[in-house]
C-alpha atoms as a PDB file:
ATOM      1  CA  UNK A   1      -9.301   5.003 -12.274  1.00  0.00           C
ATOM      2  CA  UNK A   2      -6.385   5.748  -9.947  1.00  0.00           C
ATOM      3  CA  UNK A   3      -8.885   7.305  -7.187  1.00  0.00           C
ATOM      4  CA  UNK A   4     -10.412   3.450  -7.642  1.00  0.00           C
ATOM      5  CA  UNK A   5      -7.412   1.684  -7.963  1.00  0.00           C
ATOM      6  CA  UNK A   6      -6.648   3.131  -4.377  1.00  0.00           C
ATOM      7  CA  UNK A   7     -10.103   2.060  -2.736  1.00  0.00           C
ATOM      8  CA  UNK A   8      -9.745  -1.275  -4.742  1.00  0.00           C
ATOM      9  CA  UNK A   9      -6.299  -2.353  -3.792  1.00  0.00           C
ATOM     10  CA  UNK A  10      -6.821  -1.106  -0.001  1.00  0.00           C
ATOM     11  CA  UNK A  11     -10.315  -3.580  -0.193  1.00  0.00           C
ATOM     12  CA  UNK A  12      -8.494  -6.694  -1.732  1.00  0.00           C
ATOM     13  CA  UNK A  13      -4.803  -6.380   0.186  1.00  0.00           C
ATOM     14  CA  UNK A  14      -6.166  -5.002   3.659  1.00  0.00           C
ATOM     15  CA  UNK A  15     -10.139  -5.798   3.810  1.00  0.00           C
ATOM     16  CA  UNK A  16     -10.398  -9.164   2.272  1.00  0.00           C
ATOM     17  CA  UNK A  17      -6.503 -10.416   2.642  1.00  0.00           C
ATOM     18  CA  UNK A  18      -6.432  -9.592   6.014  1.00  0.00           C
ATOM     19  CA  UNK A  19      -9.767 -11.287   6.659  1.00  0.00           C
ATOM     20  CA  UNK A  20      -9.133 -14.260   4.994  1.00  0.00           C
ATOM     21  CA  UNK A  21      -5.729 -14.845   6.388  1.00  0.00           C
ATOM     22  CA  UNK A  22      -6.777 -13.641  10.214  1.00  0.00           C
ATOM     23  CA  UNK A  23      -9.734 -16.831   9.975  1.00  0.00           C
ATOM     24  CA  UNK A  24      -6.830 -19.064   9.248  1.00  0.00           C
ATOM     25  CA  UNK A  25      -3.678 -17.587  11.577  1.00  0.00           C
ATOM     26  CA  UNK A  26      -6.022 -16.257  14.478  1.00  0.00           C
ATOM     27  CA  UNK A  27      -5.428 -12.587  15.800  1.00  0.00           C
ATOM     28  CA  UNK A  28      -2.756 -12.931  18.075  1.00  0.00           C
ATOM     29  CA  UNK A  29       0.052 -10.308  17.366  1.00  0.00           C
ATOM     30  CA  UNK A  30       2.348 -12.899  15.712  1.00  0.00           C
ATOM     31  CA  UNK A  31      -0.599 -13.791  13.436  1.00  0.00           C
ATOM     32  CA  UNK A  32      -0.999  -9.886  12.288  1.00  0.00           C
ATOM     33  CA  UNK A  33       2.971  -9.588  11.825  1.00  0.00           C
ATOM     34  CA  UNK A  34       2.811 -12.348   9.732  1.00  0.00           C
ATOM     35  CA  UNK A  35      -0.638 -11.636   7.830  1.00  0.00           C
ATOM     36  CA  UNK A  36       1.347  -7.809   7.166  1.00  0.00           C
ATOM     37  CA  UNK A  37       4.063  -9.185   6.092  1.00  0.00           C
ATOM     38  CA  UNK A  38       2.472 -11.722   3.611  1.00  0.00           C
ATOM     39  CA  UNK A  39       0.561  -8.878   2.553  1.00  0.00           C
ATOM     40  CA  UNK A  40       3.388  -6.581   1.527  1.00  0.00           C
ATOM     41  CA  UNK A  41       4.524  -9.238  -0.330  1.00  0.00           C
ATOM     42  CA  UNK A  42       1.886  -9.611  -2.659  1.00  0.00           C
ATOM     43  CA  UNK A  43       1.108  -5.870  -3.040  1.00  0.00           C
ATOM     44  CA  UNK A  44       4.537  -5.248  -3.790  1.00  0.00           C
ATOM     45  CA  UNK A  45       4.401  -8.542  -6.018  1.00  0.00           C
ATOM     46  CA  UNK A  46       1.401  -7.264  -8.016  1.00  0.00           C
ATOM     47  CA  UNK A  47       3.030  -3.830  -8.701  1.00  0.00           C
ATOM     48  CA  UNK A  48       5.946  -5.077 -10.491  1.00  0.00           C
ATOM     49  CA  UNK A  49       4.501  -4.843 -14.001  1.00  0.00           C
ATOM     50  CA  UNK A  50       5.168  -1.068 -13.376  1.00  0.00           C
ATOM     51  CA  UNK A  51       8.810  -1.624 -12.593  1.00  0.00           C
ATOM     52  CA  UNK A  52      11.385  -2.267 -10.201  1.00  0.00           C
ATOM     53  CA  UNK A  53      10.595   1.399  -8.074  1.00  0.00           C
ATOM     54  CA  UNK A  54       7.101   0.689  -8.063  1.00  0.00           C
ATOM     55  CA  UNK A  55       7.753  -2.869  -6.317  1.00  0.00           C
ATOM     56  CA  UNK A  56      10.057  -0.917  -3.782  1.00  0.00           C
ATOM     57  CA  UNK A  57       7.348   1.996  -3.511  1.00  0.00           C
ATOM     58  CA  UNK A  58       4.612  -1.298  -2.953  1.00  0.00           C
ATOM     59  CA  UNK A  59       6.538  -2.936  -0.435  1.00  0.00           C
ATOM     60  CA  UNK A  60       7.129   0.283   1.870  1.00  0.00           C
ATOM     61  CA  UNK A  61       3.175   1.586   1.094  1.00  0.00           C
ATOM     62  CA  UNK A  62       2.183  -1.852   2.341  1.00  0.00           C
ATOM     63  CA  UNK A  63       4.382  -2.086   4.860  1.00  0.00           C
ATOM     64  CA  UNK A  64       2.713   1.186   6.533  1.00  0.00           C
ATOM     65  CA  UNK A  65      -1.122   0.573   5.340  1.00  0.00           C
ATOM     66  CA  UNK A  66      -0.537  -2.847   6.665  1.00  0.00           C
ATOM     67  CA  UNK A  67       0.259  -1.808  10.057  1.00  0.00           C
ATOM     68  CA  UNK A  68      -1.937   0.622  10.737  1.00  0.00           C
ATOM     69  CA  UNK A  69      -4.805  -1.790   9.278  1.00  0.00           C
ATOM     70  CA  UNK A  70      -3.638  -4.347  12.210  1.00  0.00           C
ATOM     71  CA  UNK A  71      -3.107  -1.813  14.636  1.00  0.00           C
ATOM     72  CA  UNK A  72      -6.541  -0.074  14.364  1.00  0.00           C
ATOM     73  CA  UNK A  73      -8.770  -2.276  11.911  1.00  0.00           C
ATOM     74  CA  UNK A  74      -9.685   0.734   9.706  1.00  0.00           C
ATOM     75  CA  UNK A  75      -9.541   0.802   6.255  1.00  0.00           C
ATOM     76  CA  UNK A  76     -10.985   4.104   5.097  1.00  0.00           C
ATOM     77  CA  UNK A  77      -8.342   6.555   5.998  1.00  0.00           C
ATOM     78  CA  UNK A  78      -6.159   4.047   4.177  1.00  0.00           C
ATOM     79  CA  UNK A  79      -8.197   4.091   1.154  1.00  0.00           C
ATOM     80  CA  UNK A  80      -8.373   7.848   1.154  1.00  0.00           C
ATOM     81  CA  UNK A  81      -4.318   8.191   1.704  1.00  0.00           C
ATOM     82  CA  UNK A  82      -3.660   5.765  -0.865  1.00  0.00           C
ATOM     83  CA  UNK A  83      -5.908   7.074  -3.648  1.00  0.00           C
ATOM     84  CA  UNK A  84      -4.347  10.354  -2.551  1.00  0.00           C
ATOM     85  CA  UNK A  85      -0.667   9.101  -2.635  1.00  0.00           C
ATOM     86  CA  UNK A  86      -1.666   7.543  -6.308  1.00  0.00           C
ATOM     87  CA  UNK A  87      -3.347  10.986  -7.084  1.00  0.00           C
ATOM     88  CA  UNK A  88       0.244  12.720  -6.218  1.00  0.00           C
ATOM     89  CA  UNK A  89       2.543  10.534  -7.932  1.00  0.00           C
ATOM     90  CA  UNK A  90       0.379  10.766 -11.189  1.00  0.00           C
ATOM     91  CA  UNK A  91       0.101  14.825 -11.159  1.00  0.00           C
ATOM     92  CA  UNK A  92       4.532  14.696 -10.518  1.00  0.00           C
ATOM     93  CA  UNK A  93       4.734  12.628 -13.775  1.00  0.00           C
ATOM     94  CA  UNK A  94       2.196  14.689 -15.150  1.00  0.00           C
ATOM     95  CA  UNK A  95       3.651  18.207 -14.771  1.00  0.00           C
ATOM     96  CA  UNK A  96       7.260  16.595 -14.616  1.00  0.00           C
ATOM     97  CA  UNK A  97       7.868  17.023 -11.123  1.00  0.00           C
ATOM     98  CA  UNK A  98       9.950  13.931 -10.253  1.00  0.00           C
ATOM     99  CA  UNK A  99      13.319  15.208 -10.327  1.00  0.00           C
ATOM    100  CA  UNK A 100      13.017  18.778  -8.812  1.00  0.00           C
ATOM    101  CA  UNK A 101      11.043  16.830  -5.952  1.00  0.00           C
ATOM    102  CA  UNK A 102      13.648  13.936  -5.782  1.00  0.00           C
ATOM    103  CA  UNK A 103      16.419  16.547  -5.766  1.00  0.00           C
ATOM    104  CA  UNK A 104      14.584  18.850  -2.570  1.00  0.00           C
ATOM    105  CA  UNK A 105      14.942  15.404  -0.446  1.00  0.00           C
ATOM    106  CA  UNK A 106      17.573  13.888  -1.873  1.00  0.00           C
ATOM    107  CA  UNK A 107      20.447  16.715  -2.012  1.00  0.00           C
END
């Protein structure tokens, strides 16, 4: 499910959003700033059932997968790093990694 949730998010937010909102802004660069940004917004919007970090988390994932989707128009290797970013975060809570992780970045 999270390997899914990856490729699923990355096709709705970046594949179909982008799409969508590119027929109706037009491709200029203004138009992609503004299709990211709108973007973000909902992804980090539709992560906030899993709190206020995951909303923050959202918003700077989206930020990044956003760009690099207007930039280059590819959405696999942005599928594959997010269901590998969901893949990490799941094994730190798993084997209780958060803290000694947070604590290595964040002395």
């Amino acid at each position: 499910m999270i390997v899914i949730a990856g490729f699923g998010e990355e096709t709705v937010f970046r594949g179909y959003m982008f799409e969508r909102l590119g027929k109706l802004l037009g491709s200029a660069a203004w138009a992609k700033c503004v299709i990211v940004f709108l973007t973000t917004v909902l992804f980090a919007v539709a992560h906030y059932r899993a709190g206020l970090s995951s909303v923050q988390q959202a918003a700077f994932a989206g930020l990044v997968f956003g760009t690099i989707f207007a930039v280059t128009g590819r959405i696999f290797v942005l599928m594959i790093a997010h269901a590998t970013f969901n893949l990490t975060a799941v094994a730190m809570i798993y084997w209780d990694l958060e803290s000694k992780v947070a604590h290595l970045v964040f002395k």
